[in-house]
PDB file of N, CA and C in Angstrom:
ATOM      1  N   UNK A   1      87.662 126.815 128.597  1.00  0.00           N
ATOM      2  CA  UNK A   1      86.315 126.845 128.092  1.00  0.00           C
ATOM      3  C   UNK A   1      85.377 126.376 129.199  1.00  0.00           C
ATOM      4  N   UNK A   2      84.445 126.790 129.368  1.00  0.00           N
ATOM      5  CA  UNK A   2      83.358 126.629 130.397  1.00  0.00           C
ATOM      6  C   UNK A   2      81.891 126.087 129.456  1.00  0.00           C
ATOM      7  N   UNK A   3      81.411 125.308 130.856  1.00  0.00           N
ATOM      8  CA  UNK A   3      80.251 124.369 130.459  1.00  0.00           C
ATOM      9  C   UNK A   3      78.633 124.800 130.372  1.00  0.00           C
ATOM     10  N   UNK A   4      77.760 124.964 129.893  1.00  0.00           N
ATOM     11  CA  UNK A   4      76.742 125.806 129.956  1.00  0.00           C
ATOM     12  C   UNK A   4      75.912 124.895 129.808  1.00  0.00           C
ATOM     13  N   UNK A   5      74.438 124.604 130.635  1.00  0.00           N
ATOM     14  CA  UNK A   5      73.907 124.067 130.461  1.00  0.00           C
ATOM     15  C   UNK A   5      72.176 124.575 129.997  1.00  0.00           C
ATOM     16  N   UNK A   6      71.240 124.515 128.964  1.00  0.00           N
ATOM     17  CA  UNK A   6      70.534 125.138 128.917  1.00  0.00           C
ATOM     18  C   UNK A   6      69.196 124.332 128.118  1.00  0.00           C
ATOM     19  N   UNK A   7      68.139 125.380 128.112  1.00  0.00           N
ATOM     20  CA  UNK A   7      66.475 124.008 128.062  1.00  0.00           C
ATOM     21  C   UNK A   7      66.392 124.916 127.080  1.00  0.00           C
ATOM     22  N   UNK A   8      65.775 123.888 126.085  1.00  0.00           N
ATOM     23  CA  UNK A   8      65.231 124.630 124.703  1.00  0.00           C
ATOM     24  C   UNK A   8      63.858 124.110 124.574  1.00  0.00           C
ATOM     25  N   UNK A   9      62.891 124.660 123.922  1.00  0.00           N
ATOM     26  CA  UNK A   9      61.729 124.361 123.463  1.00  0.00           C
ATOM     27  C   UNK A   9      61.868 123.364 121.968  1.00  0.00           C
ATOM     28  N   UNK A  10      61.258 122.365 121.876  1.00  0.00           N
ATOM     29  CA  UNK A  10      61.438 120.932 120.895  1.00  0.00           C
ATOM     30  C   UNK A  10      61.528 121.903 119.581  1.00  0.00           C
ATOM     31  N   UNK A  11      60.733 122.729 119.326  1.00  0.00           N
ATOM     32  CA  UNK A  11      60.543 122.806 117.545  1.00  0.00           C
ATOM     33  C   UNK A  11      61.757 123.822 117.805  1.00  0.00           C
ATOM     34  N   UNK A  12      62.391 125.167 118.774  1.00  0.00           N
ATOM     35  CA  UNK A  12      63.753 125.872 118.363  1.00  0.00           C
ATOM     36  C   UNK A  12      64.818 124.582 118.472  1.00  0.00           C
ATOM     37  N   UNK A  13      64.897 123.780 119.442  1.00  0.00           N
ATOM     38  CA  UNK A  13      66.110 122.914 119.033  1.00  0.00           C
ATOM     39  C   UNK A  13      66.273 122.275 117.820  1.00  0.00           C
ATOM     40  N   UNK A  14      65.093 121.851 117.387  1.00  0.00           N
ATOM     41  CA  UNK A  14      64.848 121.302 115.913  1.00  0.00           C
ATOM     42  C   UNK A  14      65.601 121.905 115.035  1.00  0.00           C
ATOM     43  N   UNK A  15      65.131 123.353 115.308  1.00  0.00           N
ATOM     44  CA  UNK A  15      65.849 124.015 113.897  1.00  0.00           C
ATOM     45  C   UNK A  15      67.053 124.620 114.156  1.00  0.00           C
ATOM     46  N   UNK A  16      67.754 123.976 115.208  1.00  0.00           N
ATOM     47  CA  UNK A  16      68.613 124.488 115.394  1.00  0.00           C
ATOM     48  C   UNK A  16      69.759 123.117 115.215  1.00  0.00           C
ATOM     49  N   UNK A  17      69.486 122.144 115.485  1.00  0.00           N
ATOM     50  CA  UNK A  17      69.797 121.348 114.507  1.00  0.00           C
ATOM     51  C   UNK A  17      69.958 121.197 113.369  1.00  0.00           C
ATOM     52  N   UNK A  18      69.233 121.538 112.929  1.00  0.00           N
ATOM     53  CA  UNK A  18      69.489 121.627 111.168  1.00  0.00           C
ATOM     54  C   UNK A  18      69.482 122.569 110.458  1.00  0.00           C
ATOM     55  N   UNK A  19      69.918 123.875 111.640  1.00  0.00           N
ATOM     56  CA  UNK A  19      71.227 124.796 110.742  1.00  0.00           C
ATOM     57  C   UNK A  19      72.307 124.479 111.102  1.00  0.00           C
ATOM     58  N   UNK A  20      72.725 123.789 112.211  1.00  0.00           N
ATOM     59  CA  UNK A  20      73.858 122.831 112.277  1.00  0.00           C
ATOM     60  C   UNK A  20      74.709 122.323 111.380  1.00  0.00           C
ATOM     61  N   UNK A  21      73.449 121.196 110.950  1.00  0.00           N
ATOM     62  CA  UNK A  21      73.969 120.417 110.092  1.00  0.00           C
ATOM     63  C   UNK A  21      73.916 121.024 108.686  1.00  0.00           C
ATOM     64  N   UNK A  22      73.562 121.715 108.439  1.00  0.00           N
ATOM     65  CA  UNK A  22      73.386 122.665 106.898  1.00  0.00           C
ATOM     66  C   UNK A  22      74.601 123.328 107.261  1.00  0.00           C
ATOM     67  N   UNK A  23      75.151 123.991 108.110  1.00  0.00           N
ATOM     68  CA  UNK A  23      75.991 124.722 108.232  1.00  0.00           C
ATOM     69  C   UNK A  23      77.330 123.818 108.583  1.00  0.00           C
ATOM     70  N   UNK A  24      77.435 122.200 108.549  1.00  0.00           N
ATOM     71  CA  UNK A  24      78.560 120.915 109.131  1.00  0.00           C
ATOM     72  C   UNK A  24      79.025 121.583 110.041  1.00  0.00           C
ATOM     73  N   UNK A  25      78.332 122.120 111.310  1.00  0.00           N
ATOM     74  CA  UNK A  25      78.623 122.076 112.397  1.00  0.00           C
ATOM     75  C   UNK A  25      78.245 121.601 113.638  1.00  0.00           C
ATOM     76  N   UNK A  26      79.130 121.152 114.654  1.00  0.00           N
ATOM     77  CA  UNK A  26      77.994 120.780 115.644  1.00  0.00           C
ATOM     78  C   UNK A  26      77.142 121.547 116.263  1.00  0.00           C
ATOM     79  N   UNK A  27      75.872 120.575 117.297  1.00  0.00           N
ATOM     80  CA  UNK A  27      75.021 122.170 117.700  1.00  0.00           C
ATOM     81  C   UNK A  27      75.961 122.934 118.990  1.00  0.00           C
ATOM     82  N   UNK A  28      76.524 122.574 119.196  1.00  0.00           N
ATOM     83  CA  UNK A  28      77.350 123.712 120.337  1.00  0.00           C
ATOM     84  C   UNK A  28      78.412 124.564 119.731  1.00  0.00           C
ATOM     85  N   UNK A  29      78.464 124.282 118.505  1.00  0.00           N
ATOM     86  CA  UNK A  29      79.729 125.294 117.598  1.00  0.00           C
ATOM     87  C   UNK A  29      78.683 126.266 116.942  1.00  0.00           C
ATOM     88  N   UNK A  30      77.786 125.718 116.789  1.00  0.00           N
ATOM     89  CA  UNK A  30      76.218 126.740 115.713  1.00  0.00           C
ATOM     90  C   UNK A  30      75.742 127.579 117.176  1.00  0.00           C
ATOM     91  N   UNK A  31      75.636 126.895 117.946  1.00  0.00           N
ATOM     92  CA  UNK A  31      74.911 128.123 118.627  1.00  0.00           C
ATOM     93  C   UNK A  31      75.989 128.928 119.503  1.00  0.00           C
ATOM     94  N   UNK A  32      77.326 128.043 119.553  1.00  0.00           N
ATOM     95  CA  UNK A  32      78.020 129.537 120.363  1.00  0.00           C
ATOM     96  C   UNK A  32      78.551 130.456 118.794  1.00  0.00           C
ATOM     97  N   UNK A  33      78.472 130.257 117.696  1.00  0.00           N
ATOM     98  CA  UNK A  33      78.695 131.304 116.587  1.00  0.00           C
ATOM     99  C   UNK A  33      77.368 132.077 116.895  1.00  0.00           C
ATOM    100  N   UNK A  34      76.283 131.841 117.114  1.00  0.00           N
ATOM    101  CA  UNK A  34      75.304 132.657 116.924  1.00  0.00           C
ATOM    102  C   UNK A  34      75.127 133.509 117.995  1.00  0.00           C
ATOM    103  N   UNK A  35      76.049 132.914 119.629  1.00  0.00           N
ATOM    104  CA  UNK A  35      76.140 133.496 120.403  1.00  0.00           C
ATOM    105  C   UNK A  35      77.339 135.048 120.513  1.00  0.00           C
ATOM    106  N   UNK A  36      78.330 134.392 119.984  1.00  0.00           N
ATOM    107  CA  UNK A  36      79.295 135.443 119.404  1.00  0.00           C
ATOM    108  C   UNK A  36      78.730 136.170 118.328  1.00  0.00           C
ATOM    109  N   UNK A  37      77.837 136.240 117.471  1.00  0.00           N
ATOM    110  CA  UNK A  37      77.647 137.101 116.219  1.00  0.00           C
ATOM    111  C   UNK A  37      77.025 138.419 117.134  1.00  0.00           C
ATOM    112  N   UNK A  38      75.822 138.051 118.295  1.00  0.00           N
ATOM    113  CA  UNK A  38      74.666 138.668 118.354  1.00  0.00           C
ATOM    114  C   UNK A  38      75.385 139.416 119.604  1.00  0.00           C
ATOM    115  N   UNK A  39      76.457 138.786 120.050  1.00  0.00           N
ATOM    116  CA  UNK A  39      76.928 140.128 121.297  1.00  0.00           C
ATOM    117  C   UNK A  39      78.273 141.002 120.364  1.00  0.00           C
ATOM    118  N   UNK A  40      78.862 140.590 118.906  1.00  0.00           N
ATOM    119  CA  UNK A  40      79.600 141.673 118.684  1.00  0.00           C
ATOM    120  C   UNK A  40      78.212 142.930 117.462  1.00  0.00           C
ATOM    121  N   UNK A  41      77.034 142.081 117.107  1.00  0.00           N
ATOM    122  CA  UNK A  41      76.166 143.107 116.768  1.00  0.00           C
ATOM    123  C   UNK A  41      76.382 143.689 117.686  1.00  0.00           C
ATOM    124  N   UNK A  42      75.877 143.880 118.987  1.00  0.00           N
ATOM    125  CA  UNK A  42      75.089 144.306 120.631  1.00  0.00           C
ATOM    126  C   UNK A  42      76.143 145.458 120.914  1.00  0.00           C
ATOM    127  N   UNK A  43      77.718 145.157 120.555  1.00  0.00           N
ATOM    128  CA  UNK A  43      78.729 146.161 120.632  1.00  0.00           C
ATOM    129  C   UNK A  43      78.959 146.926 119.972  1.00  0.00           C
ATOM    130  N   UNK A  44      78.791 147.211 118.516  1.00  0.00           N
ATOM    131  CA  UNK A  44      78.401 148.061 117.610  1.00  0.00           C
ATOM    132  C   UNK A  44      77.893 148.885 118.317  1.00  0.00           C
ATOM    133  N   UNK A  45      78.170 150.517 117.423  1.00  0.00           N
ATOM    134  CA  UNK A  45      77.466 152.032 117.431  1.00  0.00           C
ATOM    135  C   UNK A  45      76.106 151.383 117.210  1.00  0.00           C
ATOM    136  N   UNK A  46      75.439 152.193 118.093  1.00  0.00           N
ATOM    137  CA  UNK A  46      73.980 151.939 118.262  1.00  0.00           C
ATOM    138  C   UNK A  46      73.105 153.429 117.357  1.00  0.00           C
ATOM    139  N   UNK A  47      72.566 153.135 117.047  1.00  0.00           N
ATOM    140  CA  UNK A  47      72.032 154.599 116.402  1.00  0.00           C
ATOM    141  C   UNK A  47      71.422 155.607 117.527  1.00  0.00           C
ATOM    142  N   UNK A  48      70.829 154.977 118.632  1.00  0.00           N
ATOM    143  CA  UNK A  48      70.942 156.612 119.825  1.00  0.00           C
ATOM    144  C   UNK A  48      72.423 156.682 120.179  1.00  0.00           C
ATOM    145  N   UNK A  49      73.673 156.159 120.012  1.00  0.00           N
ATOM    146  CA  UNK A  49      74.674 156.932 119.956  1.00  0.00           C
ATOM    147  C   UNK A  49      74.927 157.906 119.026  1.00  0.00           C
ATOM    148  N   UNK A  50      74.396 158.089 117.934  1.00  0.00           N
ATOM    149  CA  UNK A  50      74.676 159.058 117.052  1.00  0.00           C
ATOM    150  C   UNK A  50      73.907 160.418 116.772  1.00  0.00           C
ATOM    151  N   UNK A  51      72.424 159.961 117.208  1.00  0.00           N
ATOM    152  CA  UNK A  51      71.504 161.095 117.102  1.00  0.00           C
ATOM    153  C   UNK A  51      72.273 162.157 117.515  1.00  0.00           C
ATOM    154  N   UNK A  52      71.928 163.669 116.728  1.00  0.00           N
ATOM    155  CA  UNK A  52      72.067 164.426 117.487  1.00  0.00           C
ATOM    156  C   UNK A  52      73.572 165.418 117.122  1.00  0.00           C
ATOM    157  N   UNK A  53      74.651 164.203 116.304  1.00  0.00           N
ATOM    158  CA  UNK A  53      75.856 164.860 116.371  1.00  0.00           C
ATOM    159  C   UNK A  53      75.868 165.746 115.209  1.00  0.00           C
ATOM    160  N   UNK A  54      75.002 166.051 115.004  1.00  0.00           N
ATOM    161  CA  UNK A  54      75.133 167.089 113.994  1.00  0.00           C
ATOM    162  C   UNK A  54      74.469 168.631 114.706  1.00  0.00           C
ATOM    163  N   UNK A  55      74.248 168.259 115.845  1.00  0.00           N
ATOM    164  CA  UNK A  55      73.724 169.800 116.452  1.00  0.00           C
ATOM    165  C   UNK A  55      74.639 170.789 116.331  1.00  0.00           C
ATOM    166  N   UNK A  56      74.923 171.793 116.856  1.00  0.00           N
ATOM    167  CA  UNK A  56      75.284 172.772 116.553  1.00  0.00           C
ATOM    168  C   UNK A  56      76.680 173.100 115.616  1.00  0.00           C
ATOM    169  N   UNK A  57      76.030 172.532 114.116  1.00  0.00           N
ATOM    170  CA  UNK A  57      76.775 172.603 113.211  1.00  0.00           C
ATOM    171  C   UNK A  57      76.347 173.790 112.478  1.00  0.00           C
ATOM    172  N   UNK A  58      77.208 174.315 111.370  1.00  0.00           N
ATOM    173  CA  UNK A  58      76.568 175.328 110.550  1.00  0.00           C
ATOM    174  C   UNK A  58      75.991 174.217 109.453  1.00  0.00           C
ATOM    175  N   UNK A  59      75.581 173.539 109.167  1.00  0.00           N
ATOM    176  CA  UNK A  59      74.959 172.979 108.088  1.00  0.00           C
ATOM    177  C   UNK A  59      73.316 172.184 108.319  1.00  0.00           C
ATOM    178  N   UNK A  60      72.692 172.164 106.757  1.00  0.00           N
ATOM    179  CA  UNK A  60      71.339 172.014 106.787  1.00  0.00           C
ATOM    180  C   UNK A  60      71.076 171.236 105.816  1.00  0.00           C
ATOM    181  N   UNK A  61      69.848 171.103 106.129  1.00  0.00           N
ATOM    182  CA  UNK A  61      69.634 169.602 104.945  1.00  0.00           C
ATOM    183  C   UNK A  61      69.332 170.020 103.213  1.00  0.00           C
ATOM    184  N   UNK A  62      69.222 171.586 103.116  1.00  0.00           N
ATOM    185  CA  UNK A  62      69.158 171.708 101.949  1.00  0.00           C
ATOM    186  C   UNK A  62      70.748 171.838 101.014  1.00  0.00           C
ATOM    187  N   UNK A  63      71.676 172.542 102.230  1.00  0.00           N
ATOM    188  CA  UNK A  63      72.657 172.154 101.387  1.00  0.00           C
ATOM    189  C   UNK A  63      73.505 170.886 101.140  1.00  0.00           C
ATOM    190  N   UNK A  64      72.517 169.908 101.763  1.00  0.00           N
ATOM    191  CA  UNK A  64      73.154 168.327 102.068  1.00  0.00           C
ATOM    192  C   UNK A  64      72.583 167.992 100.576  1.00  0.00           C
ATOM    193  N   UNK A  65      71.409 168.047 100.260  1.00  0.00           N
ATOM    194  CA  UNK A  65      70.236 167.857  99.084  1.00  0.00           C
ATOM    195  C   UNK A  65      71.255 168.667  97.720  1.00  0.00           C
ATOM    196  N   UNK A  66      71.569 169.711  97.826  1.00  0.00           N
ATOM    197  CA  UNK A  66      72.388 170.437  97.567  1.00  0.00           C
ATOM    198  C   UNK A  66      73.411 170.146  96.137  1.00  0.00           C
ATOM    199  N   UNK A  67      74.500 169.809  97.342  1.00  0.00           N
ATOM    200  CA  UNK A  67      75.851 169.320  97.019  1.00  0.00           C
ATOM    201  C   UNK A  67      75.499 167.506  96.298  1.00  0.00           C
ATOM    202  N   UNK A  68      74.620 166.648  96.893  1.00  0.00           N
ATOM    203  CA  UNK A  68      74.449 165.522  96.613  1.00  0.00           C
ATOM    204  C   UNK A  68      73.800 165.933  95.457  1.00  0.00           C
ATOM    205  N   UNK A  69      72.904 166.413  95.084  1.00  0.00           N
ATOM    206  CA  UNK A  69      72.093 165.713  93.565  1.00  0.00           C
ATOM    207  C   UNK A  69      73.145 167.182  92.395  1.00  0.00           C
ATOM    208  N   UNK A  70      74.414 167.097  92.335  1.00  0.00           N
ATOM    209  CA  UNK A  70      75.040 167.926  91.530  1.00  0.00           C
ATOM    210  C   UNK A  70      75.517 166.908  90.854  1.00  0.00           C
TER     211      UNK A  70
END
């Protein structure tokens, strides 16, 4: 495990404290969870990965409208 050292502004440490402690954790276990949550969001399908994959399909949005409200 490696050591990180870092400057916070008084009122974010504040509240970062006391989701800490709301959450009975310490603040270096609260903020590396929040650090791990927000880089496996960041790795997730992104939605401009997806645009698009429906191009040269034979299908259209009326028969999407279609089949769904049957």
């Amino acid at each position: 495990m490696q050591k990180a050292e870092l400057y916070l502004e008084d009122d974010l440490y504040i509240q970062l404290q006391q989701k800490a402690k709301q959450a009975k954790l310490t603040l270096s276990e609260y903020i590396e969870n929040l650090l791990k949550t927000t880089i496996k969001k960041d790795e997730k399908i992104s939605f401009k990965e997806i645009v698009g994959i429906w191009n040269n399909k034979d299908i259209n949005i009326e028969d999407i409208r279609n089949k769904a409200w049957k």
